[in-house]
N, C-alpha and C. Protein backbone atom coordinates (compact mmCIF):
# COMPACT_ATOMS: atom_id res chain seq x y z
N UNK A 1 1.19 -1.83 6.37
CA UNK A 1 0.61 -0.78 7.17
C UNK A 1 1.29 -0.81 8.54
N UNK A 2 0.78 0.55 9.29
CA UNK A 2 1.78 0.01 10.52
C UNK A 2 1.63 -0.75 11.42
N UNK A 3 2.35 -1.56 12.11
CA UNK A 3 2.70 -2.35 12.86
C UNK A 3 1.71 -2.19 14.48
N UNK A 4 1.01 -2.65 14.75
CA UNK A 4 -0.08 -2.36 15.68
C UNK A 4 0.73 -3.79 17.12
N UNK A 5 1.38 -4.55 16.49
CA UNK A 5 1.54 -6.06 17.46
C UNK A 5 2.96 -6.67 17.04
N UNK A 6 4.22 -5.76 17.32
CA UNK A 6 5.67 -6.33 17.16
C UNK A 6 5.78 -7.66 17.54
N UNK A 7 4.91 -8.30 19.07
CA UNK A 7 5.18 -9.80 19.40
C UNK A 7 4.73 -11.05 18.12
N UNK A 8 4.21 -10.47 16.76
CA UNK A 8 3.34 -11.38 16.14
C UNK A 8 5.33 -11.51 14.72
N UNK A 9 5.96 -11.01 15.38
CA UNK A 9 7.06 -10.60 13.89
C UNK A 9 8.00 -11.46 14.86
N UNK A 10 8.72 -12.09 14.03
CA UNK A 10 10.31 -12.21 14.43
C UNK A 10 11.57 -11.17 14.84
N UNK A 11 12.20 -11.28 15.75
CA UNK A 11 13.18 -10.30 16.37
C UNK A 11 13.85 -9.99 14.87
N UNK A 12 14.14 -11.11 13.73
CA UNK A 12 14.81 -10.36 13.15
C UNK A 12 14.29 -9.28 11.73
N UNK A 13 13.14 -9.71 12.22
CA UNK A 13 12.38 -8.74 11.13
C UNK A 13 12.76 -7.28 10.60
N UNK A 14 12.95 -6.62 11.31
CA UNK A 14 13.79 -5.41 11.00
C UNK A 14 14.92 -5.27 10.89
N UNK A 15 15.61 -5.71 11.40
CA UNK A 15 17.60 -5.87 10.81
C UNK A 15 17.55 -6.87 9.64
N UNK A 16 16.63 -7.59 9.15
CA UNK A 16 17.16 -8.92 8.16
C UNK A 16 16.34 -9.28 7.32
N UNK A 17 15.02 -9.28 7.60
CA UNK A 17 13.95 -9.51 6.78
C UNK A 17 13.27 -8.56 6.06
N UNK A 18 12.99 -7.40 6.64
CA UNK A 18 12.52 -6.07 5.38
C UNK A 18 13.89 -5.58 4.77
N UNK A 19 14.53 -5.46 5.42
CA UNK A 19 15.72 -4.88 4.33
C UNK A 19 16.05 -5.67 3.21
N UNK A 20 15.87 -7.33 3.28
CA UNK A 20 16.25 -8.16 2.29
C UNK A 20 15.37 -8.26 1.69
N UNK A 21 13.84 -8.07 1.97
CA UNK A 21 12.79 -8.00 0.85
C UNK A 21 12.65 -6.61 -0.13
N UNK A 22 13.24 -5.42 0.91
CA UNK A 22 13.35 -4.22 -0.07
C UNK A 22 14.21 -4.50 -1.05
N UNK A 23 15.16 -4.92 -0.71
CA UNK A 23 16.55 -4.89 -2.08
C UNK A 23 16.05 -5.89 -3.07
N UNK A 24 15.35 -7.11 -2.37
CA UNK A 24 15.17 -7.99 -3.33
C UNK A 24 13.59 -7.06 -4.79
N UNK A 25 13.37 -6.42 -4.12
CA UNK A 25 12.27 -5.50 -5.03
C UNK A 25 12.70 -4.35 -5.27
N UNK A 26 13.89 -3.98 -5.45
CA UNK A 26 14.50 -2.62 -5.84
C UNK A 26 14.10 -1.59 -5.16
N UNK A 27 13.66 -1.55 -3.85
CA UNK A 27 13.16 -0.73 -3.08
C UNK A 27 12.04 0.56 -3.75
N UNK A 28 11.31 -0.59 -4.51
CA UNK A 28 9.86 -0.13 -5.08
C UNK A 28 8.99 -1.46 -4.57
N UNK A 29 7.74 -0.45 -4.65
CA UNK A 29 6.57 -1.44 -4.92
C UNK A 29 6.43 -2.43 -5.68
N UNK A 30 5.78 -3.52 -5.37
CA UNK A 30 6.14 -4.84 -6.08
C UNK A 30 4.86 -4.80 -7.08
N UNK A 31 4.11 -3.92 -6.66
CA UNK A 31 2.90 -4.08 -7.97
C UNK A 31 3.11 -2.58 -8.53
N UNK A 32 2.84 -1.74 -7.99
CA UNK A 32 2.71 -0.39 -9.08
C UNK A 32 4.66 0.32 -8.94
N UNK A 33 4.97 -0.05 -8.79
CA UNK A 33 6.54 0.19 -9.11
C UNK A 33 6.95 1.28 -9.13
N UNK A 34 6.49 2.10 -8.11
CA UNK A 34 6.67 3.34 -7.16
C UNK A 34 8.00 3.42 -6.32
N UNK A 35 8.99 3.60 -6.39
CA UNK A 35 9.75 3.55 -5.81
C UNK A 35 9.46 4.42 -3.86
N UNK A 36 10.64 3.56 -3.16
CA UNK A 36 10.21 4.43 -1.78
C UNK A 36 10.68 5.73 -1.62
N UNK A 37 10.21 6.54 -0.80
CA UNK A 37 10.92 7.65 0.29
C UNK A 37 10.84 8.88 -1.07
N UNK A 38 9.42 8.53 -1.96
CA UNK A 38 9.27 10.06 -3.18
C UNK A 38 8.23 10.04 -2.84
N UNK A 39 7.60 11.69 -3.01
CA UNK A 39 6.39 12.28 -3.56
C UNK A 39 5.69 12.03 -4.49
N UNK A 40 4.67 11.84 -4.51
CA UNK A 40 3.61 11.27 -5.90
C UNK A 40 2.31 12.10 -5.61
N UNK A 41 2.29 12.81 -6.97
CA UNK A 41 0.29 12.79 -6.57
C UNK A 41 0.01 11.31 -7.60
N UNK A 42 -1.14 11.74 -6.82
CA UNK A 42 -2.23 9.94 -7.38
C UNK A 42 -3.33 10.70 -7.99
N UNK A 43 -3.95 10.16 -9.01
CA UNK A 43 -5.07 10.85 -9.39
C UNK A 43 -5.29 9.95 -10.91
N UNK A 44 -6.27 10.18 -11.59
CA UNK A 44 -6.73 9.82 -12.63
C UNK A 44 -6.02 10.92 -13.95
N UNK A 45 -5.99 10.08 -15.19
CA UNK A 45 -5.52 10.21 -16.22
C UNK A 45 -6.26 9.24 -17.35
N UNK A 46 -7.19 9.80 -18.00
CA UNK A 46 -7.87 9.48 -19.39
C UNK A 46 -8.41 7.89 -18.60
N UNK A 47 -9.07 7.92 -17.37
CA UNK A 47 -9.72 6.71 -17.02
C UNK A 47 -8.76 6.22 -16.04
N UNK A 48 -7.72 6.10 -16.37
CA UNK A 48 -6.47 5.28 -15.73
C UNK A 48 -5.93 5.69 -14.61
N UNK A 49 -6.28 4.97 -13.27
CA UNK A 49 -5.30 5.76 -12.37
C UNK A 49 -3.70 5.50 -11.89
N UNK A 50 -3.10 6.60 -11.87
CA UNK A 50 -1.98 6.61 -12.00
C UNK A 50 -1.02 7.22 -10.92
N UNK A 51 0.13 7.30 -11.02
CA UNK A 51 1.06 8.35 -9.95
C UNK A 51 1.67 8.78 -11.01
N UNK A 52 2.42 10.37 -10.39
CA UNK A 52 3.49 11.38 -10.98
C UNK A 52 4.27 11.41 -9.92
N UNK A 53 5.62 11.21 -10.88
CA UNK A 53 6.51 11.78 -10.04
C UNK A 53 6.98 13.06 -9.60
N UNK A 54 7.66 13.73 -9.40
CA UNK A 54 8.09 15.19 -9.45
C UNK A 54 8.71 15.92 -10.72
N UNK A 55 8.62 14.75 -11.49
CA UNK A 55 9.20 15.10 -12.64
C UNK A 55 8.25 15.25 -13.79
N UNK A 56 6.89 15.00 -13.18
CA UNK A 56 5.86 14.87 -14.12
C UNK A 56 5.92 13.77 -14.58
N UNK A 57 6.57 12.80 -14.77
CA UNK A 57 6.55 11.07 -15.49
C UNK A 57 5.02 10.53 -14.93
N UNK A 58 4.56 10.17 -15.43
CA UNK A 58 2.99 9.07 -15.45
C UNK A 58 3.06 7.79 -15.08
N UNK A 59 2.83 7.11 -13.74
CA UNK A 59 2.98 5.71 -14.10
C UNK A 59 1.45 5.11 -14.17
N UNK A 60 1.44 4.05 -14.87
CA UNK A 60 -0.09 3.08 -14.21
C UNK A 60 -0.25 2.82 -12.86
N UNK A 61 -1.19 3.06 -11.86
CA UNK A 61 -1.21 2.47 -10.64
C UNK A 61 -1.34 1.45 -10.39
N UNK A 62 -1.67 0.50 -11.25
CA UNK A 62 -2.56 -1.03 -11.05
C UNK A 62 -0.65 -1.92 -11.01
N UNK A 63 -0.21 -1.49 -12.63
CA UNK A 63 1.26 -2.02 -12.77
C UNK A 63 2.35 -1.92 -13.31
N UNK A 64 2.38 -0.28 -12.75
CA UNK A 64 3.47 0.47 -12.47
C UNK A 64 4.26 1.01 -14.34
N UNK A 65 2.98 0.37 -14.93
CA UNK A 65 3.55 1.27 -16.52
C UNK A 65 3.94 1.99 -16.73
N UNK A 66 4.40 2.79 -17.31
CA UNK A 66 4.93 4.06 -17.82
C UNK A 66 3.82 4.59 -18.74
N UNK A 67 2.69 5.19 -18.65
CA UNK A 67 1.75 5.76 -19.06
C UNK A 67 2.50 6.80 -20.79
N UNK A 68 3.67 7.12 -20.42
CA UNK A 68 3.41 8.04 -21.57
C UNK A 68 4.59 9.44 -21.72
N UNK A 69 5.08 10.15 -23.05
CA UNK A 69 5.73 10.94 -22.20
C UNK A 69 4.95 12.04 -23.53
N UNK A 70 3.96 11.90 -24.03
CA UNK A 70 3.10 12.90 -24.85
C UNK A 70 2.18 13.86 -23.67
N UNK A 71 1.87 13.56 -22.66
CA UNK A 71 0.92 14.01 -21.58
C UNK A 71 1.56 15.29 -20.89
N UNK A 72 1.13 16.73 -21.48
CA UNK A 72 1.96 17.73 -20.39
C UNK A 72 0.89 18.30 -19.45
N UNK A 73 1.51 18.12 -18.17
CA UNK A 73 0.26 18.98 -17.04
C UNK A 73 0.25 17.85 -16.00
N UNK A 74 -1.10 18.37 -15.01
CA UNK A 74 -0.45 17.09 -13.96
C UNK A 74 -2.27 16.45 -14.13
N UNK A 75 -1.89 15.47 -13.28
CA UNK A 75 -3.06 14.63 -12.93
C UNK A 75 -4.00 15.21 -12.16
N UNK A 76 -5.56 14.56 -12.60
CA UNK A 76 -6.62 15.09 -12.03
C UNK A 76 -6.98 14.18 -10.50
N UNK A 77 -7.38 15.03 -9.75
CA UNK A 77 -7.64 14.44 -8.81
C UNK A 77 -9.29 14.71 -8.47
N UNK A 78 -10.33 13.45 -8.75
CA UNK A 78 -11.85 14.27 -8.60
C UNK A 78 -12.44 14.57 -7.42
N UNK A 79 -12.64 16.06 -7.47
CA UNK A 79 -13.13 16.74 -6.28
C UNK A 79 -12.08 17.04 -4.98
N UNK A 80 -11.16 16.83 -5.22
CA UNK A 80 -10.30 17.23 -4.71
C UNK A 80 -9.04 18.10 -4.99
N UNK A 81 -8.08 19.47 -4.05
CA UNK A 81 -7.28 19.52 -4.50
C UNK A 81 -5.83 18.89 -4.58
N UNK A 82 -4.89 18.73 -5.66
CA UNK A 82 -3.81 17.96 -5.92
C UNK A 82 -2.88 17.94 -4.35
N UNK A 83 -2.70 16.60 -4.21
CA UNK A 83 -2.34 16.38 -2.86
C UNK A 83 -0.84 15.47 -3.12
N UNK A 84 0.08 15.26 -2.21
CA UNK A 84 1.12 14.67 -2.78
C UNK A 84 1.46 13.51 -1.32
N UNK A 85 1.81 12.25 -1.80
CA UNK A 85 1.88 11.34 -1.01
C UNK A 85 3.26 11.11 -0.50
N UNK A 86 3.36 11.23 0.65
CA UNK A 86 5.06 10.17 0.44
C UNK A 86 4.99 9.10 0.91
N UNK A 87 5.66 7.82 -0.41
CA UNK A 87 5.82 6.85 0.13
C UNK A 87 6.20 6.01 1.12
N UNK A 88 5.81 5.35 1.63
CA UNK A 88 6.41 4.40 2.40
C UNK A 88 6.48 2.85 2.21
N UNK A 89 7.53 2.08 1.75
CA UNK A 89 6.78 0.85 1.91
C UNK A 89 7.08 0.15 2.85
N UNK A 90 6.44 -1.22 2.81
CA UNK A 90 5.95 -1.55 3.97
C UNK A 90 5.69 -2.98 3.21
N UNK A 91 6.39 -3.92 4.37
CA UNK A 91 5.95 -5.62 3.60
C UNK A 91 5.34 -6.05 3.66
N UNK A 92 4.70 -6.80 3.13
CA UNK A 92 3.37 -7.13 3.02
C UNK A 92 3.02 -8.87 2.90
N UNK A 93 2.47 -9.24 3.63
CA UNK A 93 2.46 -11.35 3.35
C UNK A 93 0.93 -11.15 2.64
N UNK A 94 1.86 -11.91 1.51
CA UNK A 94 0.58 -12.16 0.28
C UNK A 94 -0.25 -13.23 0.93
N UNK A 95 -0.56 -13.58 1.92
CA UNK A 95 -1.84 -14.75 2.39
C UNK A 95 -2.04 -14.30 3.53
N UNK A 96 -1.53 -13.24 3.79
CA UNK A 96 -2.43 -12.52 5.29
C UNK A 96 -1.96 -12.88 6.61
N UNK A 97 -1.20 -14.00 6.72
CA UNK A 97 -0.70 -14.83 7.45
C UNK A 97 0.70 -14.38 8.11
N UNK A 98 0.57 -13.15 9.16
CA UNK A 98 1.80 -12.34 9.76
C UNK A 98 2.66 -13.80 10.51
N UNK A 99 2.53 -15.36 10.64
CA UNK A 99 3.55 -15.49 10.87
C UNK A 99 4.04 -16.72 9.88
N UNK A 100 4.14 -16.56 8.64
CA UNK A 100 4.41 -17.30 6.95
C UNK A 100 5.16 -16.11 6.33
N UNK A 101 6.32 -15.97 7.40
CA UNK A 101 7.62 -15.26 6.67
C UNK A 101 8.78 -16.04 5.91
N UNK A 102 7.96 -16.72 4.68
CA UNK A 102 9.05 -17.31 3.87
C UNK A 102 9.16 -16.51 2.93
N UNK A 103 10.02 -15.94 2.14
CA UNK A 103 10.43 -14.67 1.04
C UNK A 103 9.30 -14.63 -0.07
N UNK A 104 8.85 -15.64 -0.28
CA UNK A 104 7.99 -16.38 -1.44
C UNK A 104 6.88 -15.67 -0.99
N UNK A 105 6.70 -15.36 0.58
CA UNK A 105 5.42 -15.26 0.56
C UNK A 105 5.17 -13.70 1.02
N UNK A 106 6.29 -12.26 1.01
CA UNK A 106 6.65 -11.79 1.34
C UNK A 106 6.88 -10.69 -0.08
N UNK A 107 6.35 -9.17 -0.11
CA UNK A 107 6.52 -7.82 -1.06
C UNK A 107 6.56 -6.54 -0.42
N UNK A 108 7.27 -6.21 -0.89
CA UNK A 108 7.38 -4.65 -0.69
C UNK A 108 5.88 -3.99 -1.25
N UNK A 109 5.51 -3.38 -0.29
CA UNK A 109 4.20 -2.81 -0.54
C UNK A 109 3.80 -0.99 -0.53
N UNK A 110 3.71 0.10 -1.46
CA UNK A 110 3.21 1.42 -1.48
C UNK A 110 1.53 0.82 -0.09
N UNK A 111 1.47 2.05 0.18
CA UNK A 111 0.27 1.96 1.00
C UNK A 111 -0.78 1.75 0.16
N UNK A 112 -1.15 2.25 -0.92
CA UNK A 112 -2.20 1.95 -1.90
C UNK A 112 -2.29 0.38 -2.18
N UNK A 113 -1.12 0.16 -2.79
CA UNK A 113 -1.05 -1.68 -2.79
C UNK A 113 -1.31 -2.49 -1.49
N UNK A 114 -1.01 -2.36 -0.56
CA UNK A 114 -0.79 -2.77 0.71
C UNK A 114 -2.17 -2.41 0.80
N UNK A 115 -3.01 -1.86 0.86
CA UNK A 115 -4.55 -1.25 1.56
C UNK A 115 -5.57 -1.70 0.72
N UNK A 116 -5.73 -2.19 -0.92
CA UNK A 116 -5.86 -2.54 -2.31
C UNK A 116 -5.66 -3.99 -1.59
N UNK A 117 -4.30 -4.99 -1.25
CA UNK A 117 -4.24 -6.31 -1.16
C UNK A 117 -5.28 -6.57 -0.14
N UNK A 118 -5.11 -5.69 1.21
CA UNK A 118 -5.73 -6.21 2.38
C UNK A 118 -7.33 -5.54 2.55
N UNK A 119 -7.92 -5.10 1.19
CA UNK A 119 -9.21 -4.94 1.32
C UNK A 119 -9.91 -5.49 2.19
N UNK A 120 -10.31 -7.10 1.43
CA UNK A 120 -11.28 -7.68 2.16
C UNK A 120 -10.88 -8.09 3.88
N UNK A 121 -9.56 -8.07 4.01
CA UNK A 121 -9.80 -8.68 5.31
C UNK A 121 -9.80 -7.71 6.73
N UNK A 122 -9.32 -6.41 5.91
CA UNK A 122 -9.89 -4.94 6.63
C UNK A 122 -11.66 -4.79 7.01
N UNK A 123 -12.33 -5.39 6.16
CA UNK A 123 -13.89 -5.12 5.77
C UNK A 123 -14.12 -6.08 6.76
N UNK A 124 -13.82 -7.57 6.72
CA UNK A 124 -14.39 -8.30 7.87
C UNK A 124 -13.71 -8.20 9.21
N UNK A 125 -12.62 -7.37 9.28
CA UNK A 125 -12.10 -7.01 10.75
C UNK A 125 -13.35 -6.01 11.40
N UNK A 126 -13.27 -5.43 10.40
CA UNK A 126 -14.15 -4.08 10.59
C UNK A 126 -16.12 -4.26 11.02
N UNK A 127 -16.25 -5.19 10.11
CA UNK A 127 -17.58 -6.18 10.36
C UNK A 127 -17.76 -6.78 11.64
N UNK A 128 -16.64 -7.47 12.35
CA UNK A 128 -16.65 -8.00 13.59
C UNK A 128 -16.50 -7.02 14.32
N UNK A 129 -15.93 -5.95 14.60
CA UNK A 129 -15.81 -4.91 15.18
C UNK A 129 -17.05 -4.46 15.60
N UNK A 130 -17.36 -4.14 14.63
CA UNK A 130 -19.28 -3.43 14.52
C UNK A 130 -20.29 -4.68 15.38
N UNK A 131 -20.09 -5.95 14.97
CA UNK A 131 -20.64 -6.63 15.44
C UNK A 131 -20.94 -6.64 17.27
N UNK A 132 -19.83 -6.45 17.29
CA UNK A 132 -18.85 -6.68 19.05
C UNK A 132 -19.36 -5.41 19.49
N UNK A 133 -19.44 -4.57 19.11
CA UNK A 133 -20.17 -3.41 19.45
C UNK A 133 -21.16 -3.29 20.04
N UNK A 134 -22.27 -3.38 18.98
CA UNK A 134 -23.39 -3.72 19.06
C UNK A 134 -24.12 -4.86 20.45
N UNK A 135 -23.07 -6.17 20.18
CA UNK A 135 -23.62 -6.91 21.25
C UNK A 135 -23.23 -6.19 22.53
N UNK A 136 -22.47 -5.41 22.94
CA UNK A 136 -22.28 -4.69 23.72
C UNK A 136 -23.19 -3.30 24.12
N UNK A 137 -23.56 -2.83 23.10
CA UNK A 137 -24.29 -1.66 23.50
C UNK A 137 -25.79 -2.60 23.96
N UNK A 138 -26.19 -3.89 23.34
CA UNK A 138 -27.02 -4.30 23.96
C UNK A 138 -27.45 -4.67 25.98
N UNK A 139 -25.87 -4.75 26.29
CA UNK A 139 -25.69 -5.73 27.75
C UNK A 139 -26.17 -4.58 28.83
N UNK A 140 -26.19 -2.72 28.26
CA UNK A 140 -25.93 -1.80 28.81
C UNK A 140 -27.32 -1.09 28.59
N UNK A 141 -28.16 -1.93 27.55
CA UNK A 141 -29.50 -0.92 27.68
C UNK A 141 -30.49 -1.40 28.29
């Protein structure tokens, strides 16, 4: 996701370290295997959610399957109309830990994957947030 605190990255993070983790992941997503810099709608398919490419191809969202090439038409999107994403990825440290830049610990991430990995620790950022709030709106009433 984006970058909110450049002082927490290494200078060479952008000349040396995402470029070598993109190539090392074929400059797709390391879980749903979305390649970067395309259009996708996202939406559900017979339960399964999935992306299309522009070509109509189906993938699995979870891991990056190839759903199928019997399926003509596009994906449902519920309650909404068909919307189209462009990728970006974006690296991602599998232990949360922005300064444990060893490759091992290091993926190319779609925003869905990337937002999907960092669920829970979005929810308790977000929890303390609210918290901090609160004790604040208290100091003022």
């Amino acid at each position: 996701m984006p970058v909110k605190d450049w002082s927490k990255y290494p200078p060479n993070w952008k000349t040396e370290i995402r470029p070598a983790v993109l190539e090392r992941d074929s400059h797709c997503c390391k879980f749903c295997k979305v390649p970067n810099k395309i259009w996708v709608c996202r939406g559900k398919w017979n339960g399964v959610e999935v992306w299309q490419n522009d070509d109509g191809q189906m993938y699995n969202a979870t891991n990056g399957e190839y759903v199928g090439d019997t399926y003509v038409g596009e994906v449902w999107v519920e309650g909404k109309r068909k919307t189209l994403t462009k990728i970006v990825l974006t690296i991602m440290h599998l232990d949360h830990d922005t300064t444990n830049n060893d490759y091992s610990n290091l993926a190319a991430g779609c925003q869905r994957c990337h937002l999907t990995h960092d669920k829970d620790l979005h929810q308790k950022n977000a929890k303390e947030t609210r918290t901090k709030k609160k004790k604040l709106q208290t100091l003022f009433q």
